[in-house]
N, C-alpha and C. Protein backbone atom coordinates (compact mmCIF):
# COMPACT_ATOMS: atom_id res chain seq x y z
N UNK A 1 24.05 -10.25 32.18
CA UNK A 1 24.47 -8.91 32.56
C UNK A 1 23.23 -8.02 32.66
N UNK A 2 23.06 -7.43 33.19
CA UNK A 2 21.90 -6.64 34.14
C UNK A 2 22.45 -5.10 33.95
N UNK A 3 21.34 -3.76 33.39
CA UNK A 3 22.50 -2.69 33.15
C UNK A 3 21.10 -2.32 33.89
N UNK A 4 21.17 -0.33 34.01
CA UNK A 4 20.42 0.17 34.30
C UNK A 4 20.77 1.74 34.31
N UNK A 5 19.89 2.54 33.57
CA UNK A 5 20.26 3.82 33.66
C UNK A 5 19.65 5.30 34.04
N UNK A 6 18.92 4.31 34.91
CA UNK A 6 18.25 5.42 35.92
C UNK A 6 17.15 5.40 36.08
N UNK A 7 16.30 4.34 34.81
CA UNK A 7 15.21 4.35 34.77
C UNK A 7 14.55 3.30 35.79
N UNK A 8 12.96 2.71 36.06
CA UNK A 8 12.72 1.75 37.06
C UNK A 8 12.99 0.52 36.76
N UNK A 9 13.19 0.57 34.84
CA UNK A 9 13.71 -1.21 34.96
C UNK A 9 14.76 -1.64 34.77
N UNK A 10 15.14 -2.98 34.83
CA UNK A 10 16.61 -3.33 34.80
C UNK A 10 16.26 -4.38 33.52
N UNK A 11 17.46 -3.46 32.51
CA UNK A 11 17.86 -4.82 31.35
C UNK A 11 18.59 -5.42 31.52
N UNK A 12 18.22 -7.01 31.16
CA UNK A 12 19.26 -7.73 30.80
C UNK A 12 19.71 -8.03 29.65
N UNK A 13 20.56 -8.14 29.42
CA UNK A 13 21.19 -8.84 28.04
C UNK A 13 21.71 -10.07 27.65
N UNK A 14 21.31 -10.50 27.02
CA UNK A 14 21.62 -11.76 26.25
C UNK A 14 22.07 -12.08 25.33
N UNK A 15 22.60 -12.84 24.83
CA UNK A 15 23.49 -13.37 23.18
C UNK A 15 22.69 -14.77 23.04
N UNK A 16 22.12 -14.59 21.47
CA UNK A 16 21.19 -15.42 20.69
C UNK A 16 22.01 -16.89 20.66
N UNK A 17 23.21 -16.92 20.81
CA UNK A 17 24.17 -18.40 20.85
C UNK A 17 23.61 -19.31 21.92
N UNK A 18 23.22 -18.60 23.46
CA UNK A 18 23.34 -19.50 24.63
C UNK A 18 22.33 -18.72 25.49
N UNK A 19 20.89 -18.83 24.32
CA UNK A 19 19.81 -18.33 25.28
C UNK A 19 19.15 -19.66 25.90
N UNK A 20 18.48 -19.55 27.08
CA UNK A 20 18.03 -19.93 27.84
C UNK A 20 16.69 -20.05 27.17
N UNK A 21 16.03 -21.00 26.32
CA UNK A 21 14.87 -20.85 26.11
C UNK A 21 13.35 -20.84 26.68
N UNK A 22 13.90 -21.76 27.40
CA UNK A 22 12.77 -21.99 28.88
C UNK A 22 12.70 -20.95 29.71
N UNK A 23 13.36 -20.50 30.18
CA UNK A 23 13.54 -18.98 31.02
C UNK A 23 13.39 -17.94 30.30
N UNK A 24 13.70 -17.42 29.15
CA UNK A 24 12.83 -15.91 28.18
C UNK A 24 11.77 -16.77 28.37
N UNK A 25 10.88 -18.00 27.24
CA UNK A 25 9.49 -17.75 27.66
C UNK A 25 8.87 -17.79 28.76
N UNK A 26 9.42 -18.06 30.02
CA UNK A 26 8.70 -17.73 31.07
C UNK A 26 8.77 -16.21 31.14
N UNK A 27 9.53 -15.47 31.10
CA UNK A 27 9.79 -14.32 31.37
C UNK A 27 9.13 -13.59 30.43
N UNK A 28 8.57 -13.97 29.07
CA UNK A 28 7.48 -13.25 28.48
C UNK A 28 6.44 -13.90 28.76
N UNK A 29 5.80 -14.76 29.32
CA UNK A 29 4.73 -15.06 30.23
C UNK A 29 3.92 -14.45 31.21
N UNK A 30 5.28 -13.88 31.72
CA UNK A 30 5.39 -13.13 32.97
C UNK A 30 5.12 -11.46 32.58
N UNK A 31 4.86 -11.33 31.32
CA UNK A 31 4.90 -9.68 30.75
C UNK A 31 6.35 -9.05 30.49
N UNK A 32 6.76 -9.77 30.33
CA UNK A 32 8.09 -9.06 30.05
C UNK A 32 8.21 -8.84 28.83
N UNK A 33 9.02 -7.66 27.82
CA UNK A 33 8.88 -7.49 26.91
C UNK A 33 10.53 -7.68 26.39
N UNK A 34 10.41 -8.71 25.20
CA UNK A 34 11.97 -8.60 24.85
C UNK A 34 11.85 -7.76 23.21
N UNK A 35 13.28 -7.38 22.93
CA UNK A 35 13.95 -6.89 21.89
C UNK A 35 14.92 -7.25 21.63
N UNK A 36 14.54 -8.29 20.13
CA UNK A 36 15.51 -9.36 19.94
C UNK A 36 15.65 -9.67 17.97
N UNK A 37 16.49 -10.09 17.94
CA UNK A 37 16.84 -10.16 15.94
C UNK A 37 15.94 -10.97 15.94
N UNK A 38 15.46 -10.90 14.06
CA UNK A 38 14.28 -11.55 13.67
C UNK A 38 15.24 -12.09 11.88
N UNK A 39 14.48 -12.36 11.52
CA UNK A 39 14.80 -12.84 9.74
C UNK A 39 14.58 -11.62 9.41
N UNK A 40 13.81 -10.57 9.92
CA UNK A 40 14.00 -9.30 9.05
C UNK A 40 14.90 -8.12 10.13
N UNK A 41 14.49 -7.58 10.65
CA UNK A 41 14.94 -6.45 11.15
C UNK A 41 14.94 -7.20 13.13
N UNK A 42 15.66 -5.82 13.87
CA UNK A 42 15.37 -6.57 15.48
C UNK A 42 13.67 -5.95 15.77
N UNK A 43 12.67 -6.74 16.51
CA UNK A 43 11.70 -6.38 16.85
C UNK A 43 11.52 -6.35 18.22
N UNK A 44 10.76 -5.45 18.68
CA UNK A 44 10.58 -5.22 20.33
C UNK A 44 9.01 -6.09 20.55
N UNK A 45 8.67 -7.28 21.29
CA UNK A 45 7.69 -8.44 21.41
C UNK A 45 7.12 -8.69 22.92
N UNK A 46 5.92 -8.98 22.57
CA UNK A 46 5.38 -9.47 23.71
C UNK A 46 4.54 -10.51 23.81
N UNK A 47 3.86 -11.12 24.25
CA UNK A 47 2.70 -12.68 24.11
C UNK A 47 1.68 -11.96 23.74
N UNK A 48 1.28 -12.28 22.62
CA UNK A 48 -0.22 -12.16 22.16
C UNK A 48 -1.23 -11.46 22.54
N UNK A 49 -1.51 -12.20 23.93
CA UNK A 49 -2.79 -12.22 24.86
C UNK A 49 -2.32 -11.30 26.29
N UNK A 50 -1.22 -10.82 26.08
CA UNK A 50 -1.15 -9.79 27.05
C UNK A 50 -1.23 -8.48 26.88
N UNK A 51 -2.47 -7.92 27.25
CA UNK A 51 -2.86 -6.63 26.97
C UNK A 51 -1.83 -5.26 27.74
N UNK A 52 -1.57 -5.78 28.93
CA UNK A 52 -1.23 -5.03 29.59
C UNK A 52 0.77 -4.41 28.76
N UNK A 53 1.13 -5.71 28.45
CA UNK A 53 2.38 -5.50 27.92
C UNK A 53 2.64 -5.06 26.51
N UNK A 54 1.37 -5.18 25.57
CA UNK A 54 1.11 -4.61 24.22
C UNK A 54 1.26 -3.16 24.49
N UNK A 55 0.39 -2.65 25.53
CA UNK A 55 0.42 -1.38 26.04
C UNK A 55 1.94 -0.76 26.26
N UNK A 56 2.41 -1.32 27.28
CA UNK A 56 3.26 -0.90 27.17
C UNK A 56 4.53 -0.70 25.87
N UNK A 57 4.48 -1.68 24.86
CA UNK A 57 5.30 -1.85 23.77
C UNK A 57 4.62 0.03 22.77
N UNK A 58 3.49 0.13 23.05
CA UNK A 58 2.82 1.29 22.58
C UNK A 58 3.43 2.44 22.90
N UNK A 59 3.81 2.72 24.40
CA UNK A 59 4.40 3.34 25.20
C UNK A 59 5.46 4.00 24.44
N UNK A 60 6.14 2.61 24.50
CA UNK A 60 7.88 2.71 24.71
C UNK A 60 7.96 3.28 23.34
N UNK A 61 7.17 2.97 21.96
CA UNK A 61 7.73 2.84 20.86
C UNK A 61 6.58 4.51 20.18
N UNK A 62 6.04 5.01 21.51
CA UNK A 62 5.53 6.50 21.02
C UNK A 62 4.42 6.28 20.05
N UNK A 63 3.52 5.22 19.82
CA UNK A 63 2.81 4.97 18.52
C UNK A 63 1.63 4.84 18.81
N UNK A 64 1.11 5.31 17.95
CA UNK A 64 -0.59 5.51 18.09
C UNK A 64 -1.42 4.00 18.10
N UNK A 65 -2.25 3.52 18.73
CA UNK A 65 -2.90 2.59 18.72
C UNK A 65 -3.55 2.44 17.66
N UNK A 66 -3.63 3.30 17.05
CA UNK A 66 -4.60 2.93 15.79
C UNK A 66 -3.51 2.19 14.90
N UNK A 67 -2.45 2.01 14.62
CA UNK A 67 -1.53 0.97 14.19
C UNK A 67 -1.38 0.07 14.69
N UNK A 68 -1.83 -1.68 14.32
CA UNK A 68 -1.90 -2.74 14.68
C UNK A 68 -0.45 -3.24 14.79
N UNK A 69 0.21 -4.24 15.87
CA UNK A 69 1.35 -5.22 15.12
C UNK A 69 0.82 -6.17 14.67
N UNK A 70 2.38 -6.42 14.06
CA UNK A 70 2.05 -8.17 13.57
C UNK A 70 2.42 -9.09 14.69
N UNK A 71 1.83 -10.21 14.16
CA UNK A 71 1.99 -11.31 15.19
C UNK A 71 2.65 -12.33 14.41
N UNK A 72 3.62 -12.93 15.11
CA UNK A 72 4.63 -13.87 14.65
C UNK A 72 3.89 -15.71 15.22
N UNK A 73 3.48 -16.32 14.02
CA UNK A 73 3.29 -17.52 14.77
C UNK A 73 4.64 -18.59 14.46
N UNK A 74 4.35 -19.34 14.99
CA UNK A 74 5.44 -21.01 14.43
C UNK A 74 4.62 -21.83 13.31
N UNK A 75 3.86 -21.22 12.32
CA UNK A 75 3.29 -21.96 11.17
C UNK A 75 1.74 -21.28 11.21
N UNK A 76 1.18 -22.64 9.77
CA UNK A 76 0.05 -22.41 9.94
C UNK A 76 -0.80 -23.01 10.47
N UNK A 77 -0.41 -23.89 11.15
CA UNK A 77 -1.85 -24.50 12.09
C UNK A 77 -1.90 -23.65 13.47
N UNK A 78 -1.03 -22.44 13.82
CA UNK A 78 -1.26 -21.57 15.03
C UNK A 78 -1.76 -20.49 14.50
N UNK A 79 -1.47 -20.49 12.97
CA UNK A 79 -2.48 -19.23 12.42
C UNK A 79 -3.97 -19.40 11.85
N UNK A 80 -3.79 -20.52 12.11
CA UNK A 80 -5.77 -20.63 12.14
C UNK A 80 -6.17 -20.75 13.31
N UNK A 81 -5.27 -20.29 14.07
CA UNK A 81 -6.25 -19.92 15.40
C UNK A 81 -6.75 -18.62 15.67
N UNK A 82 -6.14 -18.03 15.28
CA UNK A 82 -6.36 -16.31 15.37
C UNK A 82 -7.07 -15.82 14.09
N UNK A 83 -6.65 -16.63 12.92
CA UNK A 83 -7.01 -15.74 11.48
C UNK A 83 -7.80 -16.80 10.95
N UNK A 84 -8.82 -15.75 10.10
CA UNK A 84 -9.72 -17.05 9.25
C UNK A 84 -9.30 -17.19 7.66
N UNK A 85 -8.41 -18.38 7.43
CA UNK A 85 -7.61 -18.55 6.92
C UNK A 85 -8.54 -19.32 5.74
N UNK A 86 -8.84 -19.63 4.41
CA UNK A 86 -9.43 -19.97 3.02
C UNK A 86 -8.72 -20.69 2.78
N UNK A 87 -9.59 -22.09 2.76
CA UNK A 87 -8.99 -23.25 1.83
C UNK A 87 -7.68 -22.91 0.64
N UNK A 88 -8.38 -22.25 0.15
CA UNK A 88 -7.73 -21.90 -1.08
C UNK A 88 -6.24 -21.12 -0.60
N UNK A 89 -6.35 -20.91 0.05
CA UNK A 89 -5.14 -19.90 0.68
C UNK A 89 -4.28 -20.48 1.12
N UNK A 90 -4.60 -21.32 2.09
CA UNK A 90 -3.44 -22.24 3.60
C UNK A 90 -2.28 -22.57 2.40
N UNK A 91 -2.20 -23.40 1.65
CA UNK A 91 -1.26 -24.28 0.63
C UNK A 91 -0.23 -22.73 0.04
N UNK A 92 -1.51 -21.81 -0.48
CA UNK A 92 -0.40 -20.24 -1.07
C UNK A 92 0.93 -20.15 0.07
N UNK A 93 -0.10 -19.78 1.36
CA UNK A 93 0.75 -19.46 2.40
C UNK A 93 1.74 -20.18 3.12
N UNK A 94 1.39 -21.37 3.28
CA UNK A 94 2.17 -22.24 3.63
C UNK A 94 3.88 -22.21 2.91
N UNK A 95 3.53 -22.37 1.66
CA UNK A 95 4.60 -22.57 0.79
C UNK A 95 5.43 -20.78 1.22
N UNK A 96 4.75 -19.89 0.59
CA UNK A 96 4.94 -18.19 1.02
C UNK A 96 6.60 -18.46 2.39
N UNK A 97 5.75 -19.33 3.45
CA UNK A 97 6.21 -19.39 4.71
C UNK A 97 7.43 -20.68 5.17
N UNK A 98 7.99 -21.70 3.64
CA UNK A 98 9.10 -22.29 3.90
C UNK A 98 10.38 -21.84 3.79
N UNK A 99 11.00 -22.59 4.65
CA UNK A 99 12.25 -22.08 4.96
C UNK A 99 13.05 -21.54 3.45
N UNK A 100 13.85 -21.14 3.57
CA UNK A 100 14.29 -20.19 2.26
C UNK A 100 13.84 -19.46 1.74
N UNK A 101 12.84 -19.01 1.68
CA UNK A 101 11.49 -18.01 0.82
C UNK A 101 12.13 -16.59 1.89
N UNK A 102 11.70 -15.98 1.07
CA UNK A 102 11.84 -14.28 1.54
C UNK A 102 10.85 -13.57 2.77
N UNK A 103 11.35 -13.44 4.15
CA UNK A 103 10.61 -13.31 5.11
C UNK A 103 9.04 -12.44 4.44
N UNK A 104 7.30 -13.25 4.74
CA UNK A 104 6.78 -12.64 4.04
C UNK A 104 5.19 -12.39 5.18
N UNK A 105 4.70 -10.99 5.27
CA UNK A 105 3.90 -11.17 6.37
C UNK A 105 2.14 -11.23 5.17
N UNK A 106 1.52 -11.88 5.73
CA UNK A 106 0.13 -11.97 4.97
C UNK A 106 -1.14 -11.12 6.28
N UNK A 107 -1.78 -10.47 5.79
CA UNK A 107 -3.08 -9.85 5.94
C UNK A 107 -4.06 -10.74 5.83
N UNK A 108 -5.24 -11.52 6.91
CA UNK A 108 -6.18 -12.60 6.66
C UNK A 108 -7.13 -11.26 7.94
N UNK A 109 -8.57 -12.44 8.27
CA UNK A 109 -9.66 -11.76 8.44
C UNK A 109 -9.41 -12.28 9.76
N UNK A 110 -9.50 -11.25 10.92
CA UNK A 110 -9.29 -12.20 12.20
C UNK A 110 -10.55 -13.12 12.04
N UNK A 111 -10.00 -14.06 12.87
CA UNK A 111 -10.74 -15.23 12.86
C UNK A 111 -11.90 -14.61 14.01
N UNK A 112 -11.90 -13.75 14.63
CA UNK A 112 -13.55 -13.40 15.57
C UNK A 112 -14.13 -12.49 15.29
N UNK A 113 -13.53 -11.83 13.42
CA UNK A 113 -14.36 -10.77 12.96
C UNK A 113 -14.49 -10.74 11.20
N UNK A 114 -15.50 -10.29 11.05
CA UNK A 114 -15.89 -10.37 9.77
C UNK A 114 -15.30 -8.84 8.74
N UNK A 115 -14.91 -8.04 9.74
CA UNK A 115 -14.59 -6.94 8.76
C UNK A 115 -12.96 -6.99 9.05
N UNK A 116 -12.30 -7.19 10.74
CA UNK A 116 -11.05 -6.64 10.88
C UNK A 116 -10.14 -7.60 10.48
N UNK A 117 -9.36 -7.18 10.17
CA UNK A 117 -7.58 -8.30 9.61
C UNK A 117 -6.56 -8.30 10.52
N UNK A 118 -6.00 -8.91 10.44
CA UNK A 118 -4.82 -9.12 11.54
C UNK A 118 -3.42 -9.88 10.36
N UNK A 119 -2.34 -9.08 10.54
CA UNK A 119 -1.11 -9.80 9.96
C UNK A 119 0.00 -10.45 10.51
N UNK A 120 0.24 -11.48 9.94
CA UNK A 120 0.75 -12.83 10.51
C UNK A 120 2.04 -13.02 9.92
N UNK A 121 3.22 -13.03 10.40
CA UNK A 121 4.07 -13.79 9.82
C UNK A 121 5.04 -15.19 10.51
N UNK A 122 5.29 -16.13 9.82
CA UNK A 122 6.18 -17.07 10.42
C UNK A 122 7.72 -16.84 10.39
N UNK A 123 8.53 -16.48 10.84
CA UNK A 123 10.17 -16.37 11.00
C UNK A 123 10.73 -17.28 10.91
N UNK A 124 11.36 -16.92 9.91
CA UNK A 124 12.45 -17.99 9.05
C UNK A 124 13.67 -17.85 10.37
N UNK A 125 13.73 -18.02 11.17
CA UNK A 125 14.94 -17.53 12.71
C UNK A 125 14.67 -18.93 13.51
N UNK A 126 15.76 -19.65 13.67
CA UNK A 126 15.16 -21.01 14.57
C UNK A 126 14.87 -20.49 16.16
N UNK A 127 16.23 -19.93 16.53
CA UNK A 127 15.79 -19.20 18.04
C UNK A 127 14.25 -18.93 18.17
N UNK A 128 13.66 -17.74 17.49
CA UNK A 128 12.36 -17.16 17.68
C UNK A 128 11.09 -18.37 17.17
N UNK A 129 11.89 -19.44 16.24
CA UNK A 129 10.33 -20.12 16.41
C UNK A 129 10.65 -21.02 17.21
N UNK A 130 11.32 -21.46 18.02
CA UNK A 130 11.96 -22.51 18.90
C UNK A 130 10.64 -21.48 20.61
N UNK A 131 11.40 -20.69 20.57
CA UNK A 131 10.40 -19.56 21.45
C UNK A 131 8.71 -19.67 21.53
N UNK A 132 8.52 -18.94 20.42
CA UNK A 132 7.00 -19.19 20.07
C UNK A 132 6.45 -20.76 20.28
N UNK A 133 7.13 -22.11 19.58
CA UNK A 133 6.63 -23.21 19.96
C UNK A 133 7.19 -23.70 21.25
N UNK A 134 7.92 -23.11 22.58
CA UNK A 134 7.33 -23.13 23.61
C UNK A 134 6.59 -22.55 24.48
N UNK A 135 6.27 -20.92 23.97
CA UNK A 135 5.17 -20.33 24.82
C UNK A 135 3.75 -21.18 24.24
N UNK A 136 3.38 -21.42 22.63
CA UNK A 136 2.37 -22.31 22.40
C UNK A 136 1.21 -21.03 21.94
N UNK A 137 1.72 -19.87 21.96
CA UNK A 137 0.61 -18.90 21.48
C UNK A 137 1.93 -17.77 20.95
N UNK A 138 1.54 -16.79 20.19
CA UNK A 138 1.99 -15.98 19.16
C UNK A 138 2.51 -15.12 20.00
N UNK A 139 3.71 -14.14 19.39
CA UNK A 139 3.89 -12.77 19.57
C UNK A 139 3.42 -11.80 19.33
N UNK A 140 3.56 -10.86 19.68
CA UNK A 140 3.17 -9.50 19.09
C UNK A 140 4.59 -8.67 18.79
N UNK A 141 4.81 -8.51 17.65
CA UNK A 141 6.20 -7.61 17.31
C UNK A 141 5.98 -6.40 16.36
N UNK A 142 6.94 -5.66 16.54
CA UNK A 142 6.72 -4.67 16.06
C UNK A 142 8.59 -4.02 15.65
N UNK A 143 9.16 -3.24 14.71
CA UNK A 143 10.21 -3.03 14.50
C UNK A 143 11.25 -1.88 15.32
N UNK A 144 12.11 -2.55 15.90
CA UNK A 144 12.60 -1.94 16.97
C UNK A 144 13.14 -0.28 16.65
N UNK A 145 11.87 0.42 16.91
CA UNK A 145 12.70 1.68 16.77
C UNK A 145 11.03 2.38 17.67
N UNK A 146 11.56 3.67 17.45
CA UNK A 146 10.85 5.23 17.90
C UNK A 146 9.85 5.10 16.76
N UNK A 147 8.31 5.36 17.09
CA UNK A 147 7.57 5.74 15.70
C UNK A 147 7.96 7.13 14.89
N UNK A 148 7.97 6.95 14.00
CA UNK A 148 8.39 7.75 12.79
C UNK A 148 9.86 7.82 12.64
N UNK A 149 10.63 6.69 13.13
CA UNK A 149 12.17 7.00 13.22
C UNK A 149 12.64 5.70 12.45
N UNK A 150 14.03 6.26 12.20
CA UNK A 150 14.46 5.22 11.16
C UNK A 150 14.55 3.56 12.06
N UNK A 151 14.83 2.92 11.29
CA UNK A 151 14.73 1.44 12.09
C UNK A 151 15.65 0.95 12.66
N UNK A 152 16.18 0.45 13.76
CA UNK A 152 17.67 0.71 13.94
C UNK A 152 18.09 -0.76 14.01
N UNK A 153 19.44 -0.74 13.04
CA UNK A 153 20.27 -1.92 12.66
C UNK A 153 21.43 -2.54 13.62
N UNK A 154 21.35 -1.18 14.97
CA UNK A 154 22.69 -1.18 15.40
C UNK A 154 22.41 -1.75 16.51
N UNK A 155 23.81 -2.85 16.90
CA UNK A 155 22.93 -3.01 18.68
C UNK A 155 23.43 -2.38 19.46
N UNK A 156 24.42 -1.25 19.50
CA UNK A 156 24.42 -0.29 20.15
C UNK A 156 23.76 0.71 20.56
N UNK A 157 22.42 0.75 18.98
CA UNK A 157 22.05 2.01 19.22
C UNK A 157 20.64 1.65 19.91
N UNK A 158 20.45 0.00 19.77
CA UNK A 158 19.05 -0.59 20.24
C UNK A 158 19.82 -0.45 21.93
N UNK A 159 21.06 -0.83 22.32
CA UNK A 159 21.08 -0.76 23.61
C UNK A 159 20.68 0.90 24.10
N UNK A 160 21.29 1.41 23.69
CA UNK A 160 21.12 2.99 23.83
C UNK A 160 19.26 3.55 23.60
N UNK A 161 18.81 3.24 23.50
CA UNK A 161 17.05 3.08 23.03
C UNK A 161 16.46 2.54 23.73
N UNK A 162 16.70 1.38 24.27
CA UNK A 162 15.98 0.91 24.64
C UNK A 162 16.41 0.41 26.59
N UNK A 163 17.56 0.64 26.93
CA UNK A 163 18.27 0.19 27.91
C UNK A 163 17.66 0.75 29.17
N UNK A 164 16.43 0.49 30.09
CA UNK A 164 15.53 0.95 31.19
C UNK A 164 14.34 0.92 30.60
N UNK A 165 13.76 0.49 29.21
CA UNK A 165 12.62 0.51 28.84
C UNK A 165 12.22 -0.79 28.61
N UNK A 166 12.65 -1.86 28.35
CA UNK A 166 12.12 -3.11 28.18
C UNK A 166 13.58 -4.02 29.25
N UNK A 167 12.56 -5.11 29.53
CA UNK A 167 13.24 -5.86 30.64
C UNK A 167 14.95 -7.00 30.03
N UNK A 168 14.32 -7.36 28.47
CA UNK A 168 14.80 -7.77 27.87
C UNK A 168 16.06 -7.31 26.69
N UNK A 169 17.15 -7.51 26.72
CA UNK A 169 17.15 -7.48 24.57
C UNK A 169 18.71 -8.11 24.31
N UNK A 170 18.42 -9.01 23.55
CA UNK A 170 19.25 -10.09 23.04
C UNK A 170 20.19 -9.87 21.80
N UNK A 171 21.14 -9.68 21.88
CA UNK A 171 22.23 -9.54 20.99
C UNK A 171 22.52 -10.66 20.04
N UNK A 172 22.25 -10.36 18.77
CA UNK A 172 22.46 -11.32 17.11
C UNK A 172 22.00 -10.65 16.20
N UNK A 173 22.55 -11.72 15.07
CA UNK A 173 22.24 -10.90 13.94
C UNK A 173 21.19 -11.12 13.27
N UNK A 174 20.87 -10.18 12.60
CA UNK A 174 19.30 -9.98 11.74
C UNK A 174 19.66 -10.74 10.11
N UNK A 175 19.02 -11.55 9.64
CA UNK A 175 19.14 -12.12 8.71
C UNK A 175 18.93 -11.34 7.23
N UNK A 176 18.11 -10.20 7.76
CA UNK A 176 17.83 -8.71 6.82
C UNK A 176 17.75 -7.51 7.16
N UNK A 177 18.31 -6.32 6.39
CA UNK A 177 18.43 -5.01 6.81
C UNK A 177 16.90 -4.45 6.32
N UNK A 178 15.82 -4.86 6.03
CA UNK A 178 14.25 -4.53 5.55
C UNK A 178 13.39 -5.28 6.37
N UNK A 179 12.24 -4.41 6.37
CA UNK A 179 10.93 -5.31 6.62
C UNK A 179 10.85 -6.41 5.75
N UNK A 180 10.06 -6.95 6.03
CA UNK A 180 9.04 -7.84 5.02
C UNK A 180 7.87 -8.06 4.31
N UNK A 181 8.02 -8.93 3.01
CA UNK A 181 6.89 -8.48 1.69
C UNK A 181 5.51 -8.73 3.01
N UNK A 182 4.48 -7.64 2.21
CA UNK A 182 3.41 -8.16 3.13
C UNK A 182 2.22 -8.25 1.95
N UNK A 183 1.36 -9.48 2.09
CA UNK A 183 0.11 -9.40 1.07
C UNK A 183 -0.41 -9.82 1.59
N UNK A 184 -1.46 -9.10 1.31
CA UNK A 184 -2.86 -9.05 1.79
C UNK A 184 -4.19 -9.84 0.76
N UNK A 185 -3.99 -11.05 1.72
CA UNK A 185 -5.08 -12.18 1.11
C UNK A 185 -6.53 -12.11 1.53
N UNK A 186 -6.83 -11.06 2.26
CA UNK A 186 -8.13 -10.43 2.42
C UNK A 186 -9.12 -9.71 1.39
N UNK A 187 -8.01 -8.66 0.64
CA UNK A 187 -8.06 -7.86 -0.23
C UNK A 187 -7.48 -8.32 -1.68
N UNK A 188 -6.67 -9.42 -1.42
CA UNK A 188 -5.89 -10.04 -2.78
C UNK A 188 -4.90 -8.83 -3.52
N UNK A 189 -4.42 -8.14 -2.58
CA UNK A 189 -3.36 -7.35 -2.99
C UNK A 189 -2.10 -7.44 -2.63
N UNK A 190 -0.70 -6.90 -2.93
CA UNK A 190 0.38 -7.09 -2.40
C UNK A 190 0.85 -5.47 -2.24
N UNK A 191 1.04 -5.17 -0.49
CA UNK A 191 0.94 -4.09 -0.04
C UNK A 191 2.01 -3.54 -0.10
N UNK A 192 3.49 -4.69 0.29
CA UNK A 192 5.05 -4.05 -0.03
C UNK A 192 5.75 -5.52 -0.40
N UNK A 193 6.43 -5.17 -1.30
CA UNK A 193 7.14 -5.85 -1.95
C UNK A 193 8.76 -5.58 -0.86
């Protein structure tokens, strides 16, 4: 179903039961940006390495660039590609990141810089890592709402938000009404519980 409300793009909508997996990741290949349930809250996403569509997720969601997203991989051998990840660490995180554990995002050192961090989490959601391990490179997500606005739980109110602003957004349920714990193994702190 295809809506449109005046704006230049056309959403479609989808239900998380009988997505097309091969066709969304082409279609975020292609820059398209979806807004779709996660293990924590719904997040509005794009591929990694597309600058042009990060931008736009900036846009849509009113937020200052100086706030990084997180990036969602399918484990940790796709997060040592981006992050420089410590012996000592991979085994913490790993475990942090099995199924049943409490959706949890970690803070590491990007892997092409010595001062900046980048935060990573894996999704306990089979849809979204089924996704990610066929695009073969990470998301960029961020929590589906307005910056400085509450987070929205509803998919009415995500249709209503978002319906001419992203090409995408997929109807299911969120496995949690919160973000997720985030620690920071850079700093060896735990930022939110």
């Amino acid at each position: 179903m295809i809506i449109t409300n005046g704006n230049s793009l056309k959403t479609r909508y989808l239900n998380v039961n009988n997505i097309d997996i091969d066709k969304l990741a082409n279609d975020i290949r292609n820059g398209k940006i979806v807004v779709m349930p996660t293990d924590t809250v719904y997040g509005i996403m794009a591929i990694h390495n597309d600058f042009k569509a990060i931008n736009k997720i900036y846009s849509i969601k009113q937020r200052s660039k100086e706030k990084p997203f997180i990036i969602l991989v399918s484990g940790i051998e796709m997060a040592t590609k981006i992050a420089n990840i410590r012996k000592s660490d991979k085994n913490k995180i790993s475990e942090l990141w099995q199924e049943g554990n409490s959706p949890t995002t970690v803070i590491l050192k990007r892997l092409d810089s010595t001062t900046e961090t980048i935060a990573l989490r894996k999704p306990n959601y089979q849809i979204l890592l089924e996704l990610i391990t066929k695009l073969n490179v990470p998301l960029v997500s961020t929590s589906a709402n307005l910056s400085g606005k509450n987070i929205l739980q509803n998919f009415d109110e995500i249709k209503t938000t978002f319906n001419g602003k992203v090409e995408i957004i997929v109807d299911g349920p969120t496995q949690s009404s919160k973000p997720s714990t985030i620690i920071d193994f850079a700093n060896n702190h735990i930022i939110r519980s």
